[in-house]
PDB file of N, CA and C in Angstrom:
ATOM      1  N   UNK A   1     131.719  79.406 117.405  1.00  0.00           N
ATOM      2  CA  UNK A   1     130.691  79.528 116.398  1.00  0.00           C
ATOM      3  C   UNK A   1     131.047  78.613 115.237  1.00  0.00           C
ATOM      4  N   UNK A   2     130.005  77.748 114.912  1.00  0.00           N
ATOM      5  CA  UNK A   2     130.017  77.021 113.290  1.00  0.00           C
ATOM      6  C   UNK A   2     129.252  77.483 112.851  1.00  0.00           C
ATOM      7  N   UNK A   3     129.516  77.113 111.604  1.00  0.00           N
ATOM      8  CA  UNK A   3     128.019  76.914 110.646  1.00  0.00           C
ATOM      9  C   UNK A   3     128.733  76.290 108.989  1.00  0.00           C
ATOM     10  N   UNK A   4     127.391  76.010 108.329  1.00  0.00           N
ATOM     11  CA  UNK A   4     127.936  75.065 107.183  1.00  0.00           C
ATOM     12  C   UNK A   4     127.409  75.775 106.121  1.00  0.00           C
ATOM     13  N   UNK A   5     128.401  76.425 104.977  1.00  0.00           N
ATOM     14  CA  UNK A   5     127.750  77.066 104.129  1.00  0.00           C
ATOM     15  C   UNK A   5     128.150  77.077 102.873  1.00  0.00           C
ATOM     16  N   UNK A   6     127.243  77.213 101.689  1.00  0.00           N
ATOM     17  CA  UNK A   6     127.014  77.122 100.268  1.00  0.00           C
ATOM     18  C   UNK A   6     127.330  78.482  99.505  1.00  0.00           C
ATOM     19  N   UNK A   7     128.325  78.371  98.750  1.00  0.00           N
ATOM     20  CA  UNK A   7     128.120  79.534  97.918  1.00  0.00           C
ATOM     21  C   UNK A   7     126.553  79.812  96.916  1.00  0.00           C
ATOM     22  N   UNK A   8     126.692  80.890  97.125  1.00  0.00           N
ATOM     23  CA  UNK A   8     124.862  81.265  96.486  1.00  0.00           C
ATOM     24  C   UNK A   8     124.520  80.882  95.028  1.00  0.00           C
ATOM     25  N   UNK A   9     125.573  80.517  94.164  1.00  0.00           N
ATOM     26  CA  UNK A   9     125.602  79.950  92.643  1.00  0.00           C
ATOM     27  C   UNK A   9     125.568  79.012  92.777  1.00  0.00           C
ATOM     28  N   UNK A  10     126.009  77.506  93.609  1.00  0.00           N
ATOM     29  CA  UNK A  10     125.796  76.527  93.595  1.00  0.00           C
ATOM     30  C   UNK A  10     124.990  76.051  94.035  1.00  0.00           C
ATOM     31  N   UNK A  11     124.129  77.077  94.832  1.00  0.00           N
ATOM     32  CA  UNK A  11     122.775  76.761  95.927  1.00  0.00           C
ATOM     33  C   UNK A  11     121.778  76.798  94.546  1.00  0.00           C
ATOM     34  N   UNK A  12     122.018  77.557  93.557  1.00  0.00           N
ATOM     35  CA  UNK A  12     121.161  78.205  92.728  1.00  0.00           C
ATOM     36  C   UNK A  12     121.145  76.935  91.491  1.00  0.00           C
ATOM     37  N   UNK A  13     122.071  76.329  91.724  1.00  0.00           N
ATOM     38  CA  UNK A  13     122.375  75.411  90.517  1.00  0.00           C
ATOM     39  C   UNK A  13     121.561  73.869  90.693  1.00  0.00           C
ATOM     40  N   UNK A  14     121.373  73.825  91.978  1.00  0.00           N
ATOM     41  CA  UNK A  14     121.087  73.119  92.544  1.00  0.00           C
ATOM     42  C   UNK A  14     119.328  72.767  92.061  1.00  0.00           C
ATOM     43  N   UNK A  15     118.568  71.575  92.015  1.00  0.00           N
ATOM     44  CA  UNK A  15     116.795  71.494  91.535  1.00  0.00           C
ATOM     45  C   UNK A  15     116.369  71.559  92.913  1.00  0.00           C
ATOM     46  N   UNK A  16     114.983  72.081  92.564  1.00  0.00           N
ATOM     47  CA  UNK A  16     114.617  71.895  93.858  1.00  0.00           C
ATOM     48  C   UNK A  16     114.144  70.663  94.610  1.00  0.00           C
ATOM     49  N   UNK A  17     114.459  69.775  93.911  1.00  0.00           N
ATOM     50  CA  UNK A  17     114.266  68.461  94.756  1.00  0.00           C
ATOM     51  C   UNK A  17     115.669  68.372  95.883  1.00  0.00           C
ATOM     52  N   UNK A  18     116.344  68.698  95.145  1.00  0.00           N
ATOM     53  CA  UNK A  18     117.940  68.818  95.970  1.00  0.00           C
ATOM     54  C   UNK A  18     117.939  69.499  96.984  1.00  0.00           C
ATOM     55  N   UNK A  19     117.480  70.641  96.926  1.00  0.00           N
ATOM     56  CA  UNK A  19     117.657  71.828  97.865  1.00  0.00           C
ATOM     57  C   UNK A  19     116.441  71.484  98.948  1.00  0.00           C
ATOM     58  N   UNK A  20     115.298  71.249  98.447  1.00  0.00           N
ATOM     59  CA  UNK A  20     114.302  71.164  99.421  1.00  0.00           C
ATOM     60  C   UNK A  20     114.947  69.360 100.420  1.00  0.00           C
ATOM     61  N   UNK A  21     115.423  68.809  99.897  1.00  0.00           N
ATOM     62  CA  UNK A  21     116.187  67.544 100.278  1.00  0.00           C
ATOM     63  C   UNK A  21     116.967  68.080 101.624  1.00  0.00           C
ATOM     64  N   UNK A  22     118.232  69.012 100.934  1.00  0.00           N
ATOM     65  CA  UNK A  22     119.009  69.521 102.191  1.00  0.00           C
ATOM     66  C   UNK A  22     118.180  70.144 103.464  1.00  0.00           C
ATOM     67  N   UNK A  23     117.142  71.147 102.718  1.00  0.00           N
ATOM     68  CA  UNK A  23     116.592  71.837 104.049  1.00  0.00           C
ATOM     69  C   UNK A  23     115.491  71.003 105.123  1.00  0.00           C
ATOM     70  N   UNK A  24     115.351  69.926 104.114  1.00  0.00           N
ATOM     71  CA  UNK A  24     114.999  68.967 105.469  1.00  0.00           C
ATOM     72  C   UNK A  24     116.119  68.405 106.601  1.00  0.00           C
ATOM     73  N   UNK A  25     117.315  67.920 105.732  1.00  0.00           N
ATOM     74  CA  UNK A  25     118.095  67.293 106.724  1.00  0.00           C
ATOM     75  C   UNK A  25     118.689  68.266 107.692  1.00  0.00           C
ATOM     76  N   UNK A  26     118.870  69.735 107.114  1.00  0.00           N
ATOM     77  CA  UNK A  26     119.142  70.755 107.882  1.00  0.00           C
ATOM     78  C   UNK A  26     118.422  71.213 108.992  1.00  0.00           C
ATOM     79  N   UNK A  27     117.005  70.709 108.829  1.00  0.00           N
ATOM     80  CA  UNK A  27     115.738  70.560 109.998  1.00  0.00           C
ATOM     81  C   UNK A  27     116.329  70.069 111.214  1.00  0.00           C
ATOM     82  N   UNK A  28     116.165  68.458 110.475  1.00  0.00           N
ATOM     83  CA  UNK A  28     116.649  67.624 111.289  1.00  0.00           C
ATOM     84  C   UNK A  28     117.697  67.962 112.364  1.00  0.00           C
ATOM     85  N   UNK A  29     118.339  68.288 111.307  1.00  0.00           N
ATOM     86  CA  UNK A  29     120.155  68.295 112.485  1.00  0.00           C
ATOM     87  C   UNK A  29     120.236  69.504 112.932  1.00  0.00           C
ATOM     88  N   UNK A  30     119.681  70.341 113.143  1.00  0.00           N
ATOM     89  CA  UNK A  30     119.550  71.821 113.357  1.00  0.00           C
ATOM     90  C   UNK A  30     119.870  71.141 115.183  1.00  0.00           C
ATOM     91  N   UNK A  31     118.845  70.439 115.309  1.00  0.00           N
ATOM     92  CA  UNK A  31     118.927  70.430 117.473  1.00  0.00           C
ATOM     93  C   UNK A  31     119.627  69.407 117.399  1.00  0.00           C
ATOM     94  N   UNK A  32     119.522  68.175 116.701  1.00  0.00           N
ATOM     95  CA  UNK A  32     120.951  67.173 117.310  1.00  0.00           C
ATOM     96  C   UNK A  32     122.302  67.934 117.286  1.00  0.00           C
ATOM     97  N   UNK A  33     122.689  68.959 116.388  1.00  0.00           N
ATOM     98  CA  UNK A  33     123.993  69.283 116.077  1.00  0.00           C
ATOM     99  C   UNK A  33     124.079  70.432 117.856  1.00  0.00           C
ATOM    100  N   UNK A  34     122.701  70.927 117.816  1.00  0.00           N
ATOM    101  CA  UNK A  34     122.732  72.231 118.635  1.00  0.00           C
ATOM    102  C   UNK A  34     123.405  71.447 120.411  1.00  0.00           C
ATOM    103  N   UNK A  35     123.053  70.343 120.169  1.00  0.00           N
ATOM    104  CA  UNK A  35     122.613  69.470 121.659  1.00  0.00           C
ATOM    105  C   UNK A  35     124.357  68.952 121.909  1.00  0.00           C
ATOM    106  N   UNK A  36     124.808  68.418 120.927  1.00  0.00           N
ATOM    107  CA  UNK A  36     126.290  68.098 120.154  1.00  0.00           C
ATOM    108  C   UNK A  36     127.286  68.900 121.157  1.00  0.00           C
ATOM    109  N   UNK A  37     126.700  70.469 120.633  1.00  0.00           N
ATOM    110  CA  UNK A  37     127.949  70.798 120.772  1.00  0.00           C
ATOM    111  C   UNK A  37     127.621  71.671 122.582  1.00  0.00           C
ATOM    112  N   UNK A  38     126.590  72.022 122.556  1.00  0.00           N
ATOM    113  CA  UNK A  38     126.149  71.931 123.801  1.00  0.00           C
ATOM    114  C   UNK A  38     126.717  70.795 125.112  1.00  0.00           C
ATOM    115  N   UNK A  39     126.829  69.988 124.632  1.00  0.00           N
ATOM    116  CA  UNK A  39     127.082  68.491 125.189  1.00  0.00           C
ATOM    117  C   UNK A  39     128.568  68.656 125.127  1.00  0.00           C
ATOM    118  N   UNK A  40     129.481  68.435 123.887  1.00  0.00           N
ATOM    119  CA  UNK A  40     130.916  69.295 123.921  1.00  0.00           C
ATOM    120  C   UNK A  40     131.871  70.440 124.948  1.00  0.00           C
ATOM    121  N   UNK A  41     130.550  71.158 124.548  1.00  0.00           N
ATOM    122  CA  UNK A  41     131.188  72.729 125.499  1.00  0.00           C
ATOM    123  C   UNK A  41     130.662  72.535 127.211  1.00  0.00           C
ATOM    124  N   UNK A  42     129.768  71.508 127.830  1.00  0.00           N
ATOM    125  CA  UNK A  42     129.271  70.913 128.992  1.00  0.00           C
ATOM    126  C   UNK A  42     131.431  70.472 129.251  1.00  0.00           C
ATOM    127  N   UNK A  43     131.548  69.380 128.444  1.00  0.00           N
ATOM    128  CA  UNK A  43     132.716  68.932 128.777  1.00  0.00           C
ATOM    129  C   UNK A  43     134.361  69.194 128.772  1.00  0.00           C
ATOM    130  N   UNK A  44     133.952  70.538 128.036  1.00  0.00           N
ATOM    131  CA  UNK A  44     135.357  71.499 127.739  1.00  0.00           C
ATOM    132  C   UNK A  44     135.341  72.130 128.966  1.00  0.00           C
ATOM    133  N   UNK A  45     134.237  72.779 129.449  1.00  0.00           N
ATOM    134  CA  UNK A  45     134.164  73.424 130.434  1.00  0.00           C
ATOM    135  C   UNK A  45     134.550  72.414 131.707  1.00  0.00           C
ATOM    136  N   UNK A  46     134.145  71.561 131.863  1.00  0.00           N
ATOM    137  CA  UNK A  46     134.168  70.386 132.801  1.00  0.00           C
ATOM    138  C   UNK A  46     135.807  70.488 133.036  1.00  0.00           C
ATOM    139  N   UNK A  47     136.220  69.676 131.852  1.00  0.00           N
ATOM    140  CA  UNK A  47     137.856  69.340 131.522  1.00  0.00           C
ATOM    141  C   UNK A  47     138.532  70.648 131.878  1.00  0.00           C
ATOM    142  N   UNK A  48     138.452  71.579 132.111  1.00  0.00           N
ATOM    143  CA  UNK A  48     139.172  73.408 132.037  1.00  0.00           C
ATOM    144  C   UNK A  48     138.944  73.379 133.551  1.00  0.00           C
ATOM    145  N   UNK A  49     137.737  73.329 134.303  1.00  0.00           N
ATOM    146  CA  UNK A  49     137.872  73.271 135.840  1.00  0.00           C
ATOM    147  C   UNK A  49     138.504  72.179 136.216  1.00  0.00           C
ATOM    148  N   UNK A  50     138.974  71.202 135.957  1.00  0.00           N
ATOM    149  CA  UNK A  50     139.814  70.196 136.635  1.00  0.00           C
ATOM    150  C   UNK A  50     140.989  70.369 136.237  1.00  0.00           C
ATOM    151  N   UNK A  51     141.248  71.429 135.216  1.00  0.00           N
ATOM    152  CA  UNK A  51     142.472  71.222 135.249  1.00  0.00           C
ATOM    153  C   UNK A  51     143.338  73.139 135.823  1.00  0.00           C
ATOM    154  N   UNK A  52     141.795  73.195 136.683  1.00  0.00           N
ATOM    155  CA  UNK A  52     141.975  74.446 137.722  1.00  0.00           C
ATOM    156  C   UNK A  52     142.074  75.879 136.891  1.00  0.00           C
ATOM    157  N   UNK A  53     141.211  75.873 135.852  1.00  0.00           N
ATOM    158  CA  UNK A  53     140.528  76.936 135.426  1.00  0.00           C
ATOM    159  C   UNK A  53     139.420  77.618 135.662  1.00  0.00           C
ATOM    160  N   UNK A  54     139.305  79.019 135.645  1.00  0.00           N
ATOM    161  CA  UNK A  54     138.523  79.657 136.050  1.00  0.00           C
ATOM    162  C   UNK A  54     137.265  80.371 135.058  1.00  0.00           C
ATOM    163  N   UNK A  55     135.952  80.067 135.429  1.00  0.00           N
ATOM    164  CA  UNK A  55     135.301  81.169 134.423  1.00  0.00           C
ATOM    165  C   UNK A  55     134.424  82.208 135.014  1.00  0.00           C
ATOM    166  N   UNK A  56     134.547  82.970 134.767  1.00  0.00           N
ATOM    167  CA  UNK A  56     134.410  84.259 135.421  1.00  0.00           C
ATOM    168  C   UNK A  56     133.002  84.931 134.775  1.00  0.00           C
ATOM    169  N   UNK A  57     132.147  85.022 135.123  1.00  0.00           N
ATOM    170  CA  UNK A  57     130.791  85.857 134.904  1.00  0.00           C
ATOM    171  C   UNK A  57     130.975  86.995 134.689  1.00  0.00           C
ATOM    172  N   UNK A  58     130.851  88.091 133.594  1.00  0.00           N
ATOM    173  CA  UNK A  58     130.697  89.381 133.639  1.00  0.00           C
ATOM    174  C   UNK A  58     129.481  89.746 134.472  1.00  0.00           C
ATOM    175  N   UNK A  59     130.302  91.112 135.454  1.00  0.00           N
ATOM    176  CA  UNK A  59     128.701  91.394 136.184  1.00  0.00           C
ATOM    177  C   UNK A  59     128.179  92.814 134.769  1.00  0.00           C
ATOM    178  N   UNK A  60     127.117  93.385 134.979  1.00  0.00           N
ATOM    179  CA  UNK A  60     126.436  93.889 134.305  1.00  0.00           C
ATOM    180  C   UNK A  60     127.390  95.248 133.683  1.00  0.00           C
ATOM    181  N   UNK A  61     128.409  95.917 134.542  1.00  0.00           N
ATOM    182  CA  UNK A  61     128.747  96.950 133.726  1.00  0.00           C
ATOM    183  C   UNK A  61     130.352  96.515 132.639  1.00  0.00           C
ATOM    184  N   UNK A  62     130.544  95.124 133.309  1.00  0.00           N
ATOM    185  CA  UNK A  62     131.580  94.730 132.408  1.00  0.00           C
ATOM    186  C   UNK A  62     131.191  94.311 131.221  1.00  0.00           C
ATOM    187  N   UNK A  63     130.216  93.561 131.289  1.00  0.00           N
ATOM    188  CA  UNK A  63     129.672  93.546 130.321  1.00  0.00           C
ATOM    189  C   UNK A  63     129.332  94.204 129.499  1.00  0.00           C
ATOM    190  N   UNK A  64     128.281  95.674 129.487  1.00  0.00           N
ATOM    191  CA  UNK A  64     128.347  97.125 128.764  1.00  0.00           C
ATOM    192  C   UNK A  64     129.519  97.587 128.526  1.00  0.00           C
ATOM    193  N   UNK A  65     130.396  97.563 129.503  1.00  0.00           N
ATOM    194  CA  UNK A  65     131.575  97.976 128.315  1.00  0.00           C
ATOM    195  C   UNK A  65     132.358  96.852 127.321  1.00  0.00           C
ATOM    196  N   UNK A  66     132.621  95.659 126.942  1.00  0.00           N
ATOM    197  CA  UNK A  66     132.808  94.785 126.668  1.00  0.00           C
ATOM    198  C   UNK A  66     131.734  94.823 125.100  1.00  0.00           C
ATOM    199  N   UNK A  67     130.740  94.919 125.423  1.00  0.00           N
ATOM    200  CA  UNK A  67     129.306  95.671 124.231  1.00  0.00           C
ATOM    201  C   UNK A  67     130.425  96.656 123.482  1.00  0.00           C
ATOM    202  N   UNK A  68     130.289  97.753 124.429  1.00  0.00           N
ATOM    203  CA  UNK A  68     130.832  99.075 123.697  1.00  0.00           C
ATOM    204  C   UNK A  68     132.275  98.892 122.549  1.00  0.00           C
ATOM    205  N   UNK A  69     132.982  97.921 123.269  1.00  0.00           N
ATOM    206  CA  UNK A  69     134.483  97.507 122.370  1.00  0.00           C
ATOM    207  C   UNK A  69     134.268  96.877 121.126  1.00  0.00           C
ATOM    208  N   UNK A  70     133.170  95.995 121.555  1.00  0.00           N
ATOM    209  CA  UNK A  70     133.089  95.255 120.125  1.00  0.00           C
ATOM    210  C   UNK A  70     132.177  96.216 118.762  1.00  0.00           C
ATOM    211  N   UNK A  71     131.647  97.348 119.293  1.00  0.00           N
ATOM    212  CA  UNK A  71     130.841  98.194 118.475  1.00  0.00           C
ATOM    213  C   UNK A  71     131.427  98.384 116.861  1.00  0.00           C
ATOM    214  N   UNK A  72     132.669  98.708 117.171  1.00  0.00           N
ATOM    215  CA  UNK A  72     133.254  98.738 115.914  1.00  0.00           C
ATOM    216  C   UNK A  72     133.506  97.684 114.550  1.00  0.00           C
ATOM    217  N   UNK A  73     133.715  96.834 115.558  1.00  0.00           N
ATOM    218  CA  UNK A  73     133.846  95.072 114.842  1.00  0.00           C
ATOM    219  C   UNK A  73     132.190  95.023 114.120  1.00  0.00           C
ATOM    220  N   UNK A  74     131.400  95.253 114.827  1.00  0.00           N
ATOM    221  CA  UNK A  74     129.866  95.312 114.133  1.00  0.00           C
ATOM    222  C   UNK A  74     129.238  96.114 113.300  1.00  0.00           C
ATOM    223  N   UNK A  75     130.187  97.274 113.129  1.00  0.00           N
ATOM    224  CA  UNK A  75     129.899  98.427 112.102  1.00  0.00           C
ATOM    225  C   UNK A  75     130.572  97.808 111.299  1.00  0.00           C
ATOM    226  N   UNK A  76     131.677  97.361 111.254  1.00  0.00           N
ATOM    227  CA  UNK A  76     132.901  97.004 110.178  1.00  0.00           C
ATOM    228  C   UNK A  76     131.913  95.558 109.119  1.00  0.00           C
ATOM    229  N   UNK A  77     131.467  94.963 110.246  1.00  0.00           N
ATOM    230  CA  UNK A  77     131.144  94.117 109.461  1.00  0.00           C
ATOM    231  C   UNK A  77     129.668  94.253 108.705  1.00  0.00           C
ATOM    232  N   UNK A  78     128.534  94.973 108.953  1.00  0.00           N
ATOM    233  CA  UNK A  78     127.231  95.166 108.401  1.00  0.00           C
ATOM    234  C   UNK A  78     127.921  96.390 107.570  1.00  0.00           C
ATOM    235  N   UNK A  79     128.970  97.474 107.336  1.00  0.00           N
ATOM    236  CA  UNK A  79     129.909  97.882 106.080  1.00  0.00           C
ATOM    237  C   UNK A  79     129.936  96.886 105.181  1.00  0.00           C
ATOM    238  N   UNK A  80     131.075  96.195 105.920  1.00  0.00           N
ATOM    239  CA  UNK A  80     131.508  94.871 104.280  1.00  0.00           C
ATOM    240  C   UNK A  80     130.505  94.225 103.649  1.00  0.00           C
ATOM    241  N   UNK A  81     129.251  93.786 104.613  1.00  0.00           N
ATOM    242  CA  UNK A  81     128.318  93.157 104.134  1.00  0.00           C
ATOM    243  C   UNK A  81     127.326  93.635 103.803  1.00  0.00           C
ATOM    244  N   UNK A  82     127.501  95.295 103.225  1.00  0.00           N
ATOM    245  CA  UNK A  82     126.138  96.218 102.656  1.00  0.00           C
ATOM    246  C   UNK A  82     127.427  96.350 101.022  1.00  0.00           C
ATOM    247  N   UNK A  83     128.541  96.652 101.251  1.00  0.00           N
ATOM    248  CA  UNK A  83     129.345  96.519 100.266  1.00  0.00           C
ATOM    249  C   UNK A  83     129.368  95.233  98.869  1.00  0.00           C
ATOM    250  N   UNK A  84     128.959  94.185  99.572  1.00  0.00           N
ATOM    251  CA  UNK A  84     129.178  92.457  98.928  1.00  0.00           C
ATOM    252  C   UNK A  84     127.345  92.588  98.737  1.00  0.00           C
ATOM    253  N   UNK A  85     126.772  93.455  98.976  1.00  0.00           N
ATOM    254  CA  UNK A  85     125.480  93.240  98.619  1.00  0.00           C
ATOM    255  C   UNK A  85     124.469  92.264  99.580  1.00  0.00           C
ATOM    256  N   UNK A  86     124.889  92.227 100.828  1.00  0.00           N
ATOM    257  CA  UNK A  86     124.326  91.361 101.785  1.00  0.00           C
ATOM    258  C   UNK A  86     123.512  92.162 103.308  1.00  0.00           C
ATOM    259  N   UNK A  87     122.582  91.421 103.761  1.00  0.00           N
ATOM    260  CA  UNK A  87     122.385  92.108 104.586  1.00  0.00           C
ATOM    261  C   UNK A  87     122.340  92.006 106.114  1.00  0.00           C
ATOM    262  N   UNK A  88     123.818  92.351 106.188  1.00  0.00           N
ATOM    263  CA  UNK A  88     124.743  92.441 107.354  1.00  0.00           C
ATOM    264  C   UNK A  88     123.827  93.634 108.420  1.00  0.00           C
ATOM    265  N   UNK A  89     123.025  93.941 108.263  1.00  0.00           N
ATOM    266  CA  UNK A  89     122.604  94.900 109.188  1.00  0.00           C
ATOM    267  C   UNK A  89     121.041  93.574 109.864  1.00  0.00           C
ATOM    268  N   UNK A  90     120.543  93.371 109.155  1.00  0.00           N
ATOM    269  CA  UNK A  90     119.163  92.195 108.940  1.00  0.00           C
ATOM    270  C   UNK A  90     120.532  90.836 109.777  1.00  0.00           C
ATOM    271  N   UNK A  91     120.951  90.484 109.601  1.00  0.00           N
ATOM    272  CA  UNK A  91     121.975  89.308 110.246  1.00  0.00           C
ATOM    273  C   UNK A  91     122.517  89.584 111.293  1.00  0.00           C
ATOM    274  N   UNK A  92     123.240  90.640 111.531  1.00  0.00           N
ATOM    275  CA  UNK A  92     122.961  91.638 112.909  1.00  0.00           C
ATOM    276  C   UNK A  92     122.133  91.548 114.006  1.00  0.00           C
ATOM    277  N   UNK A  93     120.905  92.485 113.329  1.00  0.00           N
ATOM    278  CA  UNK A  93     119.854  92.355 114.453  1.00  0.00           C
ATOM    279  C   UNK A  93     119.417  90.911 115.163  1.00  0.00           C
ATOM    280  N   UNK A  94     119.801  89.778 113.794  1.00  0.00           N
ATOM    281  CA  UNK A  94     118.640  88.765 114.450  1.00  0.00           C
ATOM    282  C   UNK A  94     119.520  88.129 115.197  1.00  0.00           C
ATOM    283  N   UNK A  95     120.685  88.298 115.088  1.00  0.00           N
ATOM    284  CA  UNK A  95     121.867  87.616 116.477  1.00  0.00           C
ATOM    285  C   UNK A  95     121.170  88.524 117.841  1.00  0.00           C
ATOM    286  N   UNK A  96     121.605  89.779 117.476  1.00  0.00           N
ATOM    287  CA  UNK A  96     121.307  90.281 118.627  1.00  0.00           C
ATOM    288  C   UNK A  96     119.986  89.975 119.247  1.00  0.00           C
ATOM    289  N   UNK A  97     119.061  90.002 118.506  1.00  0.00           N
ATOM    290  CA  UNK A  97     117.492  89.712 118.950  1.00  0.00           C
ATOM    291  C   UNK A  97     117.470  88.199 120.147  1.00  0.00           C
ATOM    292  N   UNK A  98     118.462  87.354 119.434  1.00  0.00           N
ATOM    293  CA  UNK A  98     118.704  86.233 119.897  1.00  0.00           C
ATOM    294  C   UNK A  98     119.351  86.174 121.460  1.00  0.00           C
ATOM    295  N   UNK A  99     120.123  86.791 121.149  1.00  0.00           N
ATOM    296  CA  UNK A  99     121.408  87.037 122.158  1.00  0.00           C
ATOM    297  C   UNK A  99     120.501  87.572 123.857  1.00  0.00           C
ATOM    298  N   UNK A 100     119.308  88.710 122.744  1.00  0.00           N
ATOM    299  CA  UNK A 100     118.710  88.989 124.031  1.00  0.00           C
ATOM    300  C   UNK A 100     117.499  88.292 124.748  1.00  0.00           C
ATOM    301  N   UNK A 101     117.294  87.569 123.814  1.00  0.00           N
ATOM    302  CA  UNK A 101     116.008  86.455 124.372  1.00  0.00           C
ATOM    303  C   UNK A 101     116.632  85.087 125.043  1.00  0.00           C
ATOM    304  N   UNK A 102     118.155  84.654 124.585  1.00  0.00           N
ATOM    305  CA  UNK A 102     118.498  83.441 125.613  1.00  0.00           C
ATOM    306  C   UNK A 102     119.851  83.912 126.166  1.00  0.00           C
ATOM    307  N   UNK A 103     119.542  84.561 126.968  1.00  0.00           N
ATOM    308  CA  UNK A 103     120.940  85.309 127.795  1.00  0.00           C
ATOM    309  C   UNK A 103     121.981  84.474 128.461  1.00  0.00           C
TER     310      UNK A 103
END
């Protein structure tokens, strides 16, 4: 996982010629970057089987439990981030929403 990020005072400090500036180029590079690393992880994976690695598919109940382990890690974190005033529960869902529409 990446991502590129601004503290919220300097985002704020920022005119909106600036900001509306970034969220274009952030447009932009949103699918070249996505394709990038797509293209990357094509060749990590590549490079890992030749060098006689294995990747292994969860079938469906390893997976549910694998869900179930990380449950805690996901409470912990929509906690810290209802704590810092953020909304870790709303950031949550829309991974997950994600997660379940490109499987």
């Amino acid at each position: 996982t990446f991502w590129v990020a601004m503290k919220k005072k300097k985002w704020a400090s920022l005119s909106p010629e600036i900001r509306a500036t970034i969220e274009k180029v952030n447009e932009e590079w949103i699918e070249k970057t996505g394709k990038a690393w797509d293209q990357m992880d094509a060749e990590g994976i590549e490079f890992a089987k030749a060098k006689g690695h294995q990747f292994i598919q969860l079938n469906a109940q390893e997976d549910e439990r694998w869900g179930k382990a990380v449950l805690p890690v996901r409470d912990q974190f929509v906690a810290d981030s209802k704590k810092k005033g953020l909304p870790g529960e709303e950031a949550l869902q829309f991974c997950l929403d994600w997660l379940n529409k490109n499987p």
